[in-house]
C-alpha atoms as a PDB file:
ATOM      1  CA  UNK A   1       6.663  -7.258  -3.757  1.00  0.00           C
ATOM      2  CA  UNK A   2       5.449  -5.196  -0.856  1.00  0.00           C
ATOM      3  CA  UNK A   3       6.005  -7.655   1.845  1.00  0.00           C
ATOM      4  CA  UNK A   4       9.467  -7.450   0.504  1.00  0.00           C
ATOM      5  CA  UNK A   5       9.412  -3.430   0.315  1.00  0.00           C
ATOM      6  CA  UNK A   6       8.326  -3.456   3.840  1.00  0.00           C
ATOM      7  CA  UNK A   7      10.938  -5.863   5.146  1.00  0.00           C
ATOM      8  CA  UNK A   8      14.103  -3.446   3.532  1.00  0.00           C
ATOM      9  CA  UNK A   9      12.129  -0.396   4.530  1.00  0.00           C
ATOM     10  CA  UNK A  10      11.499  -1.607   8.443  1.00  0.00           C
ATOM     11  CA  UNK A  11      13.283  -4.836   9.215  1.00  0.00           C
ATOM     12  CA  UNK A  12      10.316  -6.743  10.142  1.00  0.00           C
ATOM     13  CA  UNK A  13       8.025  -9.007   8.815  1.00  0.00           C
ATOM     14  CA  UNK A  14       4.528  -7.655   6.963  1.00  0.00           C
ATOM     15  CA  UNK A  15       2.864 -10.769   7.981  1.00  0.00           C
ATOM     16  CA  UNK A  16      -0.198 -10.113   5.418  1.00  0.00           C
ATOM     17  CA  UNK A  17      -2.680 -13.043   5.338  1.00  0.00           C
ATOM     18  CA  UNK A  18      -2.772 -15.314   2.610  1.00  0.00           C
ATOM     19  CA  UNK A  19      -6.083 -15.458   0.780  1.00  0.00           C
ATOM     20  CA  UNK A  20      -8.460 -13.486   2.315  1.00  0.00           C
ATOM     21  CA  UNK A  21     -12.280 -14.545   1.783  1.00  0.00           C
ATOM     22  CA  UNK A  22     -14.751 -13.243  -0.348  1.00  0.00           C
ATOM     23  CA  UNK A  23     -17.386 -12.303   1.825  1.00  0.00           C
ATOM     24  CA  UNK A  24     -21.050 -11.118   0.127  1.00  0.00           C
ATOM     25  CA  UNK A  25     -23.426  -8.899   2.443  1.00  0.00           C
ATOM     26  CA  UNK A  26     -26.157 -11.212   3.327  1.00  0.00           C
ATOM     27  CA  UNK A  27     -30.073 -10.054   2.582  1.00  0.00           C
ATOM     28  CA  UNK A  28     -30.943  -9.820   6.381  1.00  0.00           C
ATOM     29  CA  UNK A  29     -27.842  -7.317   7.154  1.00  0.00           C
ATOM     30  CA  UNK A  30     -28.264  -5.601   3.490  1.00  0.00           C
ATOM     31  CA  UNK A  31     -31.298  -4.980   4.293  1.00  0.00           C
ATOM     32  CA  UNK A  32     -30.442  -3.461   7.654  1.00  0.00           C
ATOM     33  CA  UNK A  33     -28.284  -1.589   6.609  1.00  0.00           C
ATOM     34  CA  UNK A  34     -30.478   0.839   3.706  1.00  0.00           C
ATOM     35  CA  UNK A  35     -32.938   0.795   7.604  1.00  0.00           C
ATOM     36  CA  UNK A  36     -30.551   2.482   9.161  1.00  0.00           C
ATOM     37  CA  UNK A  37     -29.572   4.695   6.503  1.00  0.00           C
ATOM     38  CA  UNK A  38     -33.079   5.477   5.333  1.00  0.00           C
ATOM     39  CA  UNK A  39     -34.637   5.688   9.008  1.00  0.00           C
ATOM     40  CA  UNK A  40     -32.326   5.317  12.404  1.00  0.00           C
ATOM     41  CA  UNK A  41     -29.818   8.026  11.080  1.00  0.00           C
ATOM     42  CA  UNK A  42     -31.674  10.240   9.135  1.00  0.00           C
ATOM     43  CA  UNK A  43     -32.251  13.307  11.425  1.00  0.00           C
ATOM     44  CA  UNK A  44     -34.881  14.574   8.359  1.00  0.00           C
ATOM     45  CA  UNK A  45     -36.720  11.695   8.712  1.00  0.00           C
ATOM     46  CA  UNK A  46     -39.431  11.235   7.603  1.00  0.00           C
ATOM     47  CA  UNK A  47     -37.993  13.523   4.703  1.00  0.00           C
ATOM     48  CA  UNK A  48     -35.523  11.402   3.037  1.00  0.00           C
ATOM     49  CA  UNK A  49     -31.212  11.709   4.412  1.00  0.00           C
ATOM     50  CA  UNK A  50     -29.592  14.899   2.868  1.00  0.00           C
ATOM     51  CA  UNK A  51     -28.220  12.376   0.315  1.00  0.00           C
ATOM     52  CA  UNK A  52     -31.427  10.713  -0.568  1.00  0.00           C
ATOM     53  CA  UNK A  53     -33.061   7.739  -0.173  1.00  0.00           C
ATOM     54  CA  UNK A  54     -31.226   4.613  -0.565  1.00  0.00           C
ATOM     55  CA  UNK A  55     -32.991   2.499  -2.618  1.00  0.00           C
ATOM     56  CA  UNK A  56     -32.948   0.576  -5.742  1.00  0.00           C
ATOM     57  CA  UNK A  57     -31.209   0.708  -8.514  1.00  0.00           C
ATOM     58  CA  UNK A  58     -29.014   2.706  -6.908  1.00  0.00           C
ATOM     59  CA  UNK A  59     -28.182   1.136  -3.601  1.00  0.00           C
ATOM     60  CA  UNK A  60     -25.504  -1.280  -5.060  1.00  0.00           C
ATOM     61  CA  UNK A  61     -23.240   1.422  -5.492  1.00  0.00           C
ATOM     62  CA  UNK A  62     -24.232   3.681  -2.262  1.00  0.00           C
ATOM     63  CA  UNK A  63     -23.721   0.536  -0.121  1.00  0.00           C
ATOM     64  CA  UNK A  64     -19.728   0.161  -0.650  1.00  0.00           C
ATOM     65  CA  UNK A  65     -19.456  -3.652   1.334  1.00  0.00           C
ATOM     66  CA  UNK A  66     -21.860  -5.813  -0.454  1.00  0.00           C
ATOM     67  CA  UNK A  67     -18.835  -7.626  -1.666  1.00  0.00           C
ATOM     68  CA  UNK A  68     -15.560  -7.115   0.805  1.00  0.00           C
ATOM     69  CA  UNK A  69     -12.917  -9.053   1.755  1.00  0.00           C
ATOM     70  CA  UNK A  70      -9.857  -8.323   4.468  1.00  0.00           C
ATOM     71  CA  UNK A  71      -6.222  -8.129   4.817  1.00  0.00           C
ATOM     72  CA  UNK A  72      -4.892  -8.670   7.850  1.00  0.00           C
ATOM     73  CA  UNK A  73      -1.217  -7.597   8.749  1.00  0.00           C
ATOM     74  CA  UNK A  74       1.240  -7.530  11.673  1.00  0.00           C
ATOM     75  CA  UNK A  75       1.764  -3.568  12.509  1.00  0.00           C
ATOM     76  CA  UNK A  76      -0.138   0.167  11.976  1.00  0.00           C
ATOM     77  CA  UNK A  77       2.085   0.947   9.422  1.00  0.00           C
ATOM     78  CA  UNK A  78       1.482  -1.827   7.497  1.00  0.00           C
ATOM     79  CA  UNK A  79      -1.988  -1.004   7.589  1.00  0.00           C
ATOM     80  CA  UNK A  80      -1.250   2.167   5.667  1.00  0.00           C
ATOM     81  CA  UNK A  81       1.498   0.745   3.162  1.00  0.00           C
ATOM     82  CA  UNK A  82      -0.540  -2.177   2.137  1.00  0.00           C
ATOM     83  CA  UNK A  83      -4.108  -0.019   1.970  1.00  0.00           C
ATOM     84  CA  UNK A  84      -2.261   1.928  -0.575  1.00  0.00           C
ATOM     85  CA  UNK A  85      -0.220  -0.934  -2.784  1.00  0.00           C
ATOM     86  CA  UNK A  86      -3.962  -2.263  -3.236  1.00  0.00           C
ATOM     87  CA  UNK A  87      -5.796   0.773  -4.205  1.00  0.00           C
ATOM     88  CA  UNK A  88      -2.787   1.778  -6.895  1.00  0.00           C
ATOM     89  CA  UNK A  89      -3.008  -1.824  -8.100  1.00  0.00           C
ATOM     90  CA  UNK A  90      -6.941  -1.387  -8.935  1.00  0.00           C
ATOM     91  CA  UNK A  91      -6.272   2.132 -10.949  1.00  0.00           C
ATOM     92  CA  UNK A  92      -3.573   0.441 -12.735  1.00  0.00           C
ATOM     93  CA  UNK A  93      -6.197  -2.162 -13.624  1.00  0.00           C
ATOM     94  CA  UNK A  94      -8.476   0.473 -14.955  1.00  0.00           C
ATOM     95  CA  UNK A  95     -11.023   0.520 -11.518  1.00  0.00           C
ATOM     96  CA  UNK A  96     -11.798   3.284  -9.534  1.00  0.00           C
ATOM     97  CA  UNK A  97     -10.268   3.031  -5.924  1.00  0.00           C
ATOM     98  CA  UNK A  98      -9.940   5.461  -2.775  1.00  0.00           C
ATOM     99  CA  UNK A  99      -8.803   4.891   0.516  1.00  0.00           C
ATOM    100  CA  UNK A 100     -10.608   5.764   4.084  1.00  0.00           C
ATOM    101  CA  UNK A 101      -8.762   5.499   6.988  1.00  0.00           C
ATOM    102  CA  UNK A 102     -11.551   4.671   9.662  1.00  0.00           C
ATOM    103  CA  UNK A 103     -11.851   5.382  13.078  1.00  0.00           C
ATOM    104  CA  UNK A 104     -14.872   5.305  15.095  1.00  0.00           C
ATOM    105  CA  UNK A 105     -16.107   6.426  18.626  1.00  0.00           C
ATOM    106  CA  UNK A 106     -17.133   3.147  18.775  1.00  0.00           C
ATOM    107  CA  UNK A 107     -13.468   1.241  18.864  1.00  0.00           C
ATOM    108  CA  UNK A 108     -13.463   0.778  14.740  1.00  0.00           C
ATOM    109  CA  UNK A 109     -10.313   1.148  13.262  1.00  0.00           C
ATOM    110  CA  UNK A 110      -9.207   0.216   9.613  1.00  0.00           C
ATOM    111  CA  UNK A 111      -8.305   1.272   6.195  1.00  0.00           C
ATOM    112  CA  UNK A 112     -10.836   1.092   4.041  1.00  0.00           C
ATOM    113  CA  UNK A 113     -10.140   0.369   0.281  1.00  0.00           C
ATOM    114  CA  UNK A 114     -13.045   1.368  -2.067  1.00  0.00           C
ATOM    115  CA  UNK A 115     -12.886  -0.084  -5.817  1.00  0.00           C
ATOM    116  CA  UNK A 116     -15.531   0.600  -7.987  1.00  0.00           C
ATOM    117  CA  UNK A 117     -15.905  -1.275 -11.216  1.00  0.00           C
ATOM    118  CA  UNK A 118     -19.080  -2.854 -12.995  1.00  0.00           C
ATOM    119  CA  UNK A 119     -21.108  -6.335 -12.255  1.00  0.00           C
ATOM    120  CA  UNK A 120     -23.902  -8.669 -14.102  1.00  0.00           C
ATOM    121  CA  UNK A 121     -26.234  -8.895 -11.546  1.00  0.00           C
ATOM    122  CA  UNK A 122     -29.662 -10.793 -12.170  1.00  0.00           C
ATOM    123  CA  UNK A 123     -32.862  -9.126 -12.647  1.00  0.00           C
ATOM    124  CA  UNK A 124     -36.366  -9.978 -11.791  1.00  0.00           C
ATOM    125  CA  UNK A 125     -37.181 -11.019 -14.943  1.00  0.00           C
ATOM    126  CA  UNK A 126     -34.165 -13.954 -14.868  1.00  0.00           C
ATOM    127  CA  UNK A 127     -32.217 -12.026 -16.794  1.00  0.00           C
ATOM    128  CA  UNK A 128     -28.959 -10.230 -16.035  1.00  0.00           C
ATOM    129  CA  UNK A 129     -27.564  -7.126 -16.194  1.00  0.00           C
ATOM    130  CA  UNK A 130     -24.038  -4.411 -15.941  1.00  0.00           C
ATOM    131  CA  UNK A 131     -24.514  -2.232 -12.798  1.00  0.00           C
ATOM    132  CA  UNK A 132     -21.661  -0.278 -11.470  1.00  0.00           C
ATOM    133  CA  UNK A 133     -20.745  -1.324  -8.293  1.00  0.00           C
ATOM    134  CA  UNK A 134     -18.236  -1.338  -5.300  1.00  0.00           C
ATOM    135  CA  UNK A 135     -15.841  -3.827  -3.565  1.00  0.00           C
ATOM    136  CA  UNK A 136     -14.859  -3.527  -0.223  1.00  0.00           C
ATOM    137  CA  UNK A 137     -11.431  -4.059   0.714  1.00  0.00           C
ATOM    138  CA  UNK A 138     -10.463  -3.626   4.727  1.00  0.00           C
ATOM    139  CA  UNK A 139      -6.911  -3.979   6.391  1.00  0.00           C
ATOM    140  CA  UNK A 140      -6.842  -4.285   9.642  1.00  0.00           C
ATOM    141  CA  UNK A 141      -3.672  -5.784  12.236  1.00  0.00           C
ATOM    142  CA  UNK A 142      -4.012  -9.050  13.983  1.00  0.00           C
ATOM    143  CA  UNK A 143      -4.762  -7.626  17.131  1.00  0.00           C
ATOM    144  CA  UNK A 144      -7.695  -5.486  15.941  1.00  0.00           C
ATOM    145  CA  UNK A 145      -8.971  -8.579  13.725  1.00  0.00           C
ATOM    146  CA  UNK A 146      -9.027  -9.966  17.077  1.00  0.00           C
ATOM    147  CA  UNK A 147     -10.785  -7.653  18.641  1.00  0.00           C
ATOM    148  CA  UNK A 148     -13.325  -6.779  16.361  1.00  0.00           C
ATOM    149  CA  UNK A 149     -14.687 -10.311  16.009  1.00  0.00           C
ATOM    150  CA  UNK A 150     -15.182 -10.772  19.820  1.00  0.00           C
ATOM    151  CA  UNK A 151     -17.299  -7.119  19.436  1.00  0.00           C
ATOM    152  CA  UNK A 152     -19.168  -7.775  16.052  1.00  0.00           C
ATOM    153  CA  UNK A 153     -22.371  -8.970  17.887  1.00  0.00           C
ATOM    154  CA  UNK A 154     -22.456  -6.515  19.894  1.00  0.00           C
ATOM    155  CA  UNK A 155     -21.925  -3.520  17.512  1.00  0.00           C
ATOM    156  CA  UNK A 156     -24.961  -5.451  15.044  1.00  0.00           C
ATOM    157  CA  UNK A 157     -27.173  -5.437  18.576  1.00  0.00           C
ATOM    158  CA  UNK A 158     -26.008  -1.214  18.603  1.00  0.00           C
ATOM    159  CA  UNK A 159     -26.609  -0.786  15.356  1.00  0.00           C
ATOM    160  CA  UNK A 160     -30.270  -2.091  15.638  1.00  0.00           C
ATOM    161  CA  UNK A 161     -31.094   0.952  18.235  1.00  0.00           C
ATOM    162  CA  UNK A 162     -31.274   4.884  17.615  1.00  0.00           C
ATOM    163  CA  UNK A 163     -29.887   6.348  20.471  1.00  0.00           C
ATOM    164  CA  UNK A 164     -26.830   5.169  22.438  1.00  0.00           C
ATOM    165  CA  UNK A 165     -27.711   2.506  25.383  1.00  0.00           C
ATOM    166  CA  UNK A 166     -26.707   5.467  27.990  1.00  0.00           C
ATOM    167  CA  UNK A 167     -26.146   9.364  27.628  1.00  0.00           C
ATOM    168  CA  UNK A 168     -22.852   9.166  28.759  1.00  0.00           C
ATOM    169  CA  UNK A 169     -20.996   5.573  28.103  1.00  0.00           C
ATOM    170  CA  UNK A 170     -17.699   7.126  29.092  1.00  0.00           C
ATOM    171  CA  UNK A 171     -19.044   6.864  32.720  1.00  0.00           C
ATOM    172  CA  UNK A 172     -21.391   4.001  32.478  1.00  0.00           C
ATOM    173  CA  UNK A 173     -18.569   1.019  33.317  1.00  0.00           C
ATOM    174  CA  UNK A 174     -21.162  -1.630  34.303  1.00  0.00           C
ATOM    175  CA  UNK A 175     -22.462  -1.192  30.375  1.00  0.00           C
ATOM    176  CA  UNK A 176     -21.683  -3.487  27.575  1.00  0.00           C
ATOM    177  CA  UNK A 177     -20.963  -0.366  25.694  1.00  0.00           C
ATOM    178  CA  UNK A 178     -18.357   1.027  27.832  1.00  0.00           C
ATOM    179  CA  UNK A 179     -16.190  -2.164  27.595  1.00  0.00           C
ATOM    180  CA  UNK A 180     -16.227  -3.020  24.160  1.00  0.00           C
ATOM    181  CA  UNK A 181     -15.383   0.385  22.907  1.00  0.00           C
ATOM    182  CA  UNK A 182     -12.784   0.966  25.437  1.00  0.00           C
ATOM    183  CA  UNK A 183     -11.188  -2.489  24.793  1.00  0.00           C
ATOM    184  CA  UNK A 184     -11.185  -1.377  21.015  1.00  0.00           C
ATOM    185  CA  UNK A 185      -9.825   2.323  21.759  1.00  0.00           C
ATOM    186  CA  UNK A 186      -6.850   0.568  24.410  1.00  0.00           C
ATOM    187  CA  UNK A 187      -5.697  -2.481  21.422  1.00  0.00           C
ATOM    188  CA  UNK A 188      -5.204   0.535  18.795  1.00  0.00           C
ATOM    189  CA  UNK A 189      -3.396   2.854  22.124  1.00  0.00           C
ATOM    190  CA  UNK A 190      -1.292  -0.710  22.421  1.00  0.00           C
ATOM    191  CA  UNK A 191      -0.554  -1.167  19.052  1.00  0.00           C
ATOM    192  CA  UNK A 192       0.302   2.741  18.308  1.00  0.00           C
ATOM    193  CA  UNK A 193       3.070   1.685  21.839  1.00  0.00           C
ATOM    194  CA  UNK A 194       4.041  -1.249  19.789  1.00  0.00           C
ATOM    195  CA  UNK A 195       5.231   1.065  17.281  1.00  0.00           C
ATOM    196  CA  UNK A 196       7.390   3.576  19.430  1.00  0.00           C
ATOM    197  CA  UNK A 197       9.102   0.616  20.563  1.00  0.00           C
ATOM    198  CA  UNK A 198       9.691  -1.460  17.340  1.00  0.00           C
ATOM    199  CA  UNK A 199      11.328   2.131  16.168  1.00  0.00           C
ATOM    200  CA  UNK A 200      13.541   2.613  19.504  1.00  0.00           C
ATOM    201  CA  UNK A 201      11.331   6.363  20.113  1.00  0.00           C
ATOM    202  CA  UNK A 202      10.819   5.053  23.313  1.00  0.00           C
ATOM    203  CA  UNK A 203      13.502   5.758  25.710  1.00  0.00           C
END
C-alpha cells in the first residue's frame, strides 16, 4: 500500500485520513463561483473571459470541485506521493486524472487531483442524463487543513470583492488580509523546516 511504501521509503508514518467526505458544491457558492468567473475576473468584461462564458451545459465540466473530497496527511512529501498514487489509480480505472500543485498569493497550498469521468445528472424535464464531469480530489497536511479552515470565511468574504481590500497588503498589518495570508505563507515555511529536520539537512 502507499502508507506502507512511504513508511520503508522515509521511516515515518503517512498518517492519511481515513474516509474523507464527499462534499457537493452547494447552489449559493456554485453559483458564485461562474460570478466570479463570468464578471469579477474577467478583465474583457463585459466581453465574455478569453475562455468563454461559463455557462450551461458546459459549466459542470469547467467548474472542476462540484464534487471534491480531501486527503489529509502528516508531511509535504506526502502531499506529493499520495497526490500521485490517486491520480495513477483513476487512469488505471479508465478516468481521466491530472495533478495541480497549488499555491496561491493568498496562503493556498495543495495538490490538486482532477478526475474526469461521466455522471446522470437530472434535467428540467425530470429526466436524467450522462454529462462528463470532474471530481475534485485535494491533499493537503494537517497543519494546512488547520489552517485553511480557520481562513475559509474569510477568503469566501475576498472572493466576493474585485480588487484586493488594500493596494499593498504586504504593508497593511492592521488588515484581515495581511494576517491570514501570512499565517498561511509561515505554516507551509514551518512545514517545508519540518522537513529539513525530519531528513537531518539541518545542521
Amino acid at each position: 500500500t502507499l502508507a506502507d511504501a512511504y513508511y520503508v521509503r522515509t521511516g515515518y508514518l503517512l498518517g492519511l485520513s481515513e474516509r474523507p467526505a464527499i462534499r457537493q458544491k452547494d447552489w449559493d457558492t456554485f453559483w458564485l463561483k461562474t460570478f466570479r468567473r463570468n464578471v469579477i475576473e474577467n478583465r474583457r468584461w463585459p466581453k465574455p473571459p478569453r475562455a468563454g462564458w461559463l455557462l450551461p451545459p458546459r459549466w459542470f465540466v469547467q467548474i472542476g470541485d462540484v464534487v471534491r473530497t480531501r486527503f489529509v496527511v502528516r508531511y509535504l512529501d506526502a502531499v506529493i506521493a499520495t497526490a500521485a498514487e490517486i491520480e495513477q489509480a483513476a487512469r488505471d480505472a479508465g478516468h481521466r486524472a491530472h495533478t495541480t500543485l497549488q499555491a496561491t498569493p493568498e496562503g493556498y497550498y495543495a495538490a490538486h487531483v482532477s478526475i474526469t469521468r461521466r455522471f446522470e445528472v437530472p434535467k428540467a424535464s425530470f429526466d436524467t442524463e450522462r454529462i462528463r464531469g470532474r471530481v475534485e480530489i485535494q491533499v493537503t497536511t494537517s497543519l494546512k487543513d488547520v489552517v485553511q479552515e480557520l481562513l475559509h470565511k474569510y477568503y469566501d468574504e475576498r472572493r466576493k470583492v474585485s480588487r484586493p481590500p488594500s493596494d499593498s497588503p504586504g504593508w497593511d498589518y492592521m488588515s484581515g488580509e495581511f494576517r491570514s495570508s501570512y499565517l498561511a505563507h509561515m505554516a507551509h515555511y514551518l512545514e517545508g523546516l519540518i522537513m529539513d529536520l525530519r531528513d537531518g539537512r539541518t545542521s
